[in-house]
N, C-alpha and C. Protein backbone atom coordinates (compact mmCIF):
# COMPACT_ATOMS: atom_id res chain seq x y z
N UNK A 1 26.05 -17.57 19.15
CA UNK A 1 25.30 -17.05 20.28
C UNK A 1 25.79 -17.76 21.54
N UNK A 2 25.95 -16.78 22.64
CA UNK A 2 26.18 -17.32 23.93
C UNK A 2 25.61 -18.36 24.53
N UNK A 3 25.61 -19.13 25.36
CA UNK A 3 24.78 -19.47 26.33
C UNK A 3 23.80 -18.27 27.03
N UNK A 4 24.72 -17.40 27.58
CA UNK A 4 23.47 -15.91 28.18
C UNK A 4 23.00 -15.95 27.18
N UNK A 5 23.49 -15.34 26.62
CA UNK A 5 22.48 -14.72 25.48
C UNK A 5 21.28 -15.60 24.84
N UNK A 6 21.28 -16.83 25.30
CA UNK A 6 19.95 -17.76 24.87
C UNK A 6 19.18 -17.64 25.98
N UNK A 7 19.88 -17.64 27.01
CA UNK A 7 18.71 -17.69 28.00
C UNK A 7 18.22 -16.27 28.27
N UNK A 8 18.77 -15.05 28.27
CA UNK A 8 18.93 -13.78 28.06
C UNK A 8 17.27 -14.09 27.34
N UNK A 9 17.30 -14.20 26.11
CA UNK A 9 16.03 -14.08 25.04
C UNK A 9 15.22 -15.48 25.20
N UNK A 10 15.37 -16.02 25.88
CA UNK A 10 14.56 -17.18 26.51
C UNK A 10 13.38 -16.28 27.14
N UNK A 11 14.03 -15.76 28.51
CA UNK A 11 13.62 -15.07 29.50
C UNK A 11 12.43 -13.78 28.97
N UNK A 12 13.01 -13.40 28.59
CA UNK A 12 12.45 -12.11 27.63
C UNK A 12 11.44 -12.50 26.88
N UNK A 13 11.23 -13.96 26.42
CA UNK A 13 9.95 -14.12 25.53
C UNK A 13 8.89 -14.96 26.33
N UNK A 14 9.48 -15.27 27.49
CA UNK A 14 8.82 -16.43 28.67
C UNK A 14 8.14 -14.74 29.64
N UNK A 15 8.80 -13.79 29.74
CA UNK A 15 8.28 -13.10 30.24
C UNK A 15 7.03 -11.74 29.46
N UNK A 16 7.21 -11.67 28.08
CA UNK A 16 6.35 -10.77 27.56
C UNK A 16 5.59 -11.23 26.15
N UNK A 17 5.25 -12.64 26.15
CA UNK A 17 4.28 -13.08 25.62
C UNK A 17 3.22 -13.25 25.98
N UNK A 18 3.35 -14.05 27.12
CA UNK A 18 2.21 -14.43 27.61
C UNK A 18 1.69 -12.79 28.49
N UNK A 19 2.01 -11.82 28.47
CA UNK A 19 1.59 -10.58 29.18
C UNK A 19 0.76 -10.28 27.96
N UNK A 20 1.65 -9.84 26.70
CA UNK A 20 0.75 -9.44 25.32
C UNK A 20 -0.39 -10.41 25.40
N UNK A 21 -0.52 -11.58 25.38
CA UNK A 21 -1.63 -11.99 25.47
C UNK A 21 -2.46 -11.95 26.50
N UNK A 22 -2.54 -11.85 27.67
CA UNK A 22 -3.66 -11.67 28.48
C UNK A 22 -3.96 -10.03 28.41
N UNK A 23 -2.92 -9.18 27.70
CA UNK A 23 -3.72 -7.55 27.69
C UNK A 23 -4.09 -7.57 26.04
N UNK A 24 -3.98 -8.47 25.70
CA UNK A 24 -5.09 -8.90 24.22
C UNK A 24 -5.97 -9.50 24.26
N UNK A 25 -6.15 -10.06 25.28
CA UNK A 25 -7.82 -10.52 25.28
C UNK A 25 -8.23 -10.11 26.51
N UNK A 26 -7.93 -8.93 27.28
CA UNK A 26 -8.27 -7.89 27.45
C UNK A 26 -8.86 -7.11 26.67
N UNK A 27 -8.34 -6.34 25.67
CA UNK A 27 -9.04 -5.38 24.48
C UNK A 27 -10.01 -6.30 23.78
N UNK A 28 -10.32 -7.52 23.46
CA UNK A 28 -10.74 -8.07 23.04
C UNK A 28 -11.90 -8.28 23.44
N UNK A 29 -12.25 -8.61 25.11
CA UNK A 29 -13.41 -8.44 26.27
C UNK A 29 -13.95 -7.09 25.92
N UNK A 30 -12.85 -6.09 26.11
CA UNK A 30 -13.43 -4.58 26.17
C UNK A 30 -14.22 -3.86 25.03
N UNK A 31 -13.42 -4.50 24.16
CA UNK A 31 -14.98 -4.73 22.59
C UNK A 31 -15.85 -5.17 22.28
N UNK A 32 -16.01 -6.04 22.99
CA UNK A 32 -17.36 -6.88 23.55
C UNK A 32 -18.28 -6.52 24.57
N UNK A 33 -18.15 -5.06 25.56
CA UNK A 33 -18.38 -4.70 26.14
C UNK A 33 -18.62 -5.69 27.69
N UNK A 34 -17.52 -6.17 27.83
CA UNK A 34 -17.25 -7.06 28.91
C UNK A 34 -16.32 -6.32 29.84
N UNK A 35 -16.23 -7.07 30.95
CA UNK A 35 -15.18 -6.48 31.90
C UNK A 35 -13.70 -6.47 31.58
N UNK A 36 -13.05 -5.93 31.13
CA UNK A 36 -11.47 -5.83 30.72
C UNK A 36 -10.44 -5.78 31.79
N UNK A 37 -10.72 -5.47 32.78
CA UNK A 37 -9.73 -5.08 34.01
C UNK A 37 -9.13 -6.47 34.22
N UNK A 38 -9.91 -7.10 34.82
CA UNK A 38 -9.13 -8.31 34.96
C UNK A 38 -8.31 -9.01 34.74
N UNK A 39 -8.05 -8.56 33.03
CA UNK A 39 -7.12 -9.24 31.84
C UNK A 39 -6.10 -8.50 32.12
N UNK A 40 -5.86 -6.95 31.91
CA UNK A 40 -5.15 -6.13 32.37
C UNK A 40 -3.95 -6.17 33.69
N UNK A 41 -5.11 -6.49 34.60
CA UNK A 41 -4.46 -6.88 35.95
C UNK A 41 -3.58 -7.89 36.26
N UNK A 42 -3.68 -8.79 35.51
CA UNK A 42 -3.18 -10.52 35.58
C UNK A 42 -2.00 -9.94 34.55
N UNK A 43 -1.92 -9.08 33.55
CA UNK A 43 -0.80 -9.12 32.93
C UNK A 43 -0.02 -8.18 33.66
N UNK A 44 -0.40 -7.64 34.24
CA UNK A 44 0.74 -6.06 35.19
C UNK A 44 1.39 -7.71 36.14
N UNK A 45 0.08 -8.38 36.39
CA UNK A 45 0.84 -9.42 37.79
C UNK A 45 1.90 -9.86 37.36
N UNK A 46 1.66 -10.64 35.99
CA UNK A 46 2.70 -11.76 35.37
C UNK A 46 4.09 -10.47 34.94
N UNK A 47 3.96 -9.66 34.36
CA UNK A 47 4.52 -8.85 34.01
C UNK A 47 6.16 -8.73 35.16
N UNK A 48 5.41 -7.88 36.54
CA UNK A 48 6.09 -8.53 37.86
C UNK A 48 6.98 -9.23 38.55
N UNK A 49 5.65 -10.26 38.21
CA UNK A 49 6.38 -11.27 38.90
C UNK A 49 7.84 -12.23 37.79
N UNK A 50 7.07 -11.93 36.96
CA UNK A 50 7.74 -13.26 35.79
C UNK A 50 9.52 -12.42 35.82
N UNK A 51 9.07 -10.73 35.68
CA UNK A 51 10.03 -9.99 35.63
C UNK A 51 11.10 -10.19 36.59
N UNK A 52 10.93 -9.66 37.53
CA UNK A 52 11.39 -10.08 39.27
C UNK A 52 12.04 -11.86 38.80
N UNK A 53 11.91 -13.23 38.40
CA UNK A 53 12.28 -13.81 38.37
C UNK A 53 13.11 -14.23 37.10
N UNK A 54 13.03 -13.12 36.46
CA UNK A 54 14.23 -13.38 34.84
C UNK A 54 14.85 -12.18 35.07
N UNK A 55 15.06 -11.37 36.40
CA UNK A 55 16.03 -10.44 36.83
C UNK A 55 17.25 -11.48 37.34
N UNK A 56 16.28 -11.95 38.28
CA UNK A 56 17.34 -12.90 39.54
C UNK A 56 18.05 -14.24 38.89
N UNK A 57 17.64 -14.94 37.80
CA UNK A 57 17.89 -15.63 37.10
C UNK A 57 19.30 -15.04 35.92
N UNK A 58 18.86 -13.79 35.68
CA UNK A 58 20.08 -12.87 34.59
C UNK A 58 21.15 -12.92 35.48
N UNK A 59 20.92 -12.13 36.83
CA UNK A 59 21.64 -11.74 37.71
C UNK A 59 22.41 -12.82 38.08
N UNK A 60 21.93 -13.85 38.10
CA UNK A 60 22.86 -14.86 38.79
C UNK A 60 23.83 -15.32 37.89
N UNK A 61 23.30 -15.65 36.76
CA UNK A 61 24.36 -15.98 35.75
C UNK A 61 25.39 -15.42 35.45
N UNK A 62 25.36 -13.78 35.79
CA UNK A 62 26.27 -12.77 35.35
C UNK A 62 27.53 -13.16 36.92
N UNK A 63 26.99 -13.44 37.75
CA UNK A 63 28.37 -13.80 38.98
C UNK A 63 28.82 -14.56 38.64
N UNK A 64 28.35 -16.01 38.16
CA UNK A 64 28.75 -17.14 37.38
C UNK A 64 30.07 -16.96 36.29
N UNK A 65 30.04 -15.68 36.19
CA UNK A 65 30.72 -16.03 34.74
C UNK A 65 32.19 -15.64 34.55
């Protein structure tokens, strides 16, 4: 395995774990008949943002090389 390619799937699990989990305890609130949005919302954020910064991070490496 590459160097990219570690950080490649670094990125990728730094960016859509922690999303699965805040829109899982989301559904989790929402079965409880609690407010769910919130959980939802924070994962679209992280989703985003985290995204947007393991773009620019890919991207850069790829001029690098």
């Amino acid at each position: 395995m590459t160097r990219q390619t570690a950080i490649a799937r670094v990125l990728m699990v730094a960016v859509f774990a922690p999303a699965g989990g805040l829109s899982g305890q989301g559904v989790a609130e929402a079965s409880q008949g609690r407010e769910w949005w919130p959980w939802m919302v924070g994962a679209l954020v992280w989703l985003i943002i985290s995204g947007s910064i393991s773009m620019v991070v890919s991207n850069h490496l790829d001029e690098h090389r």
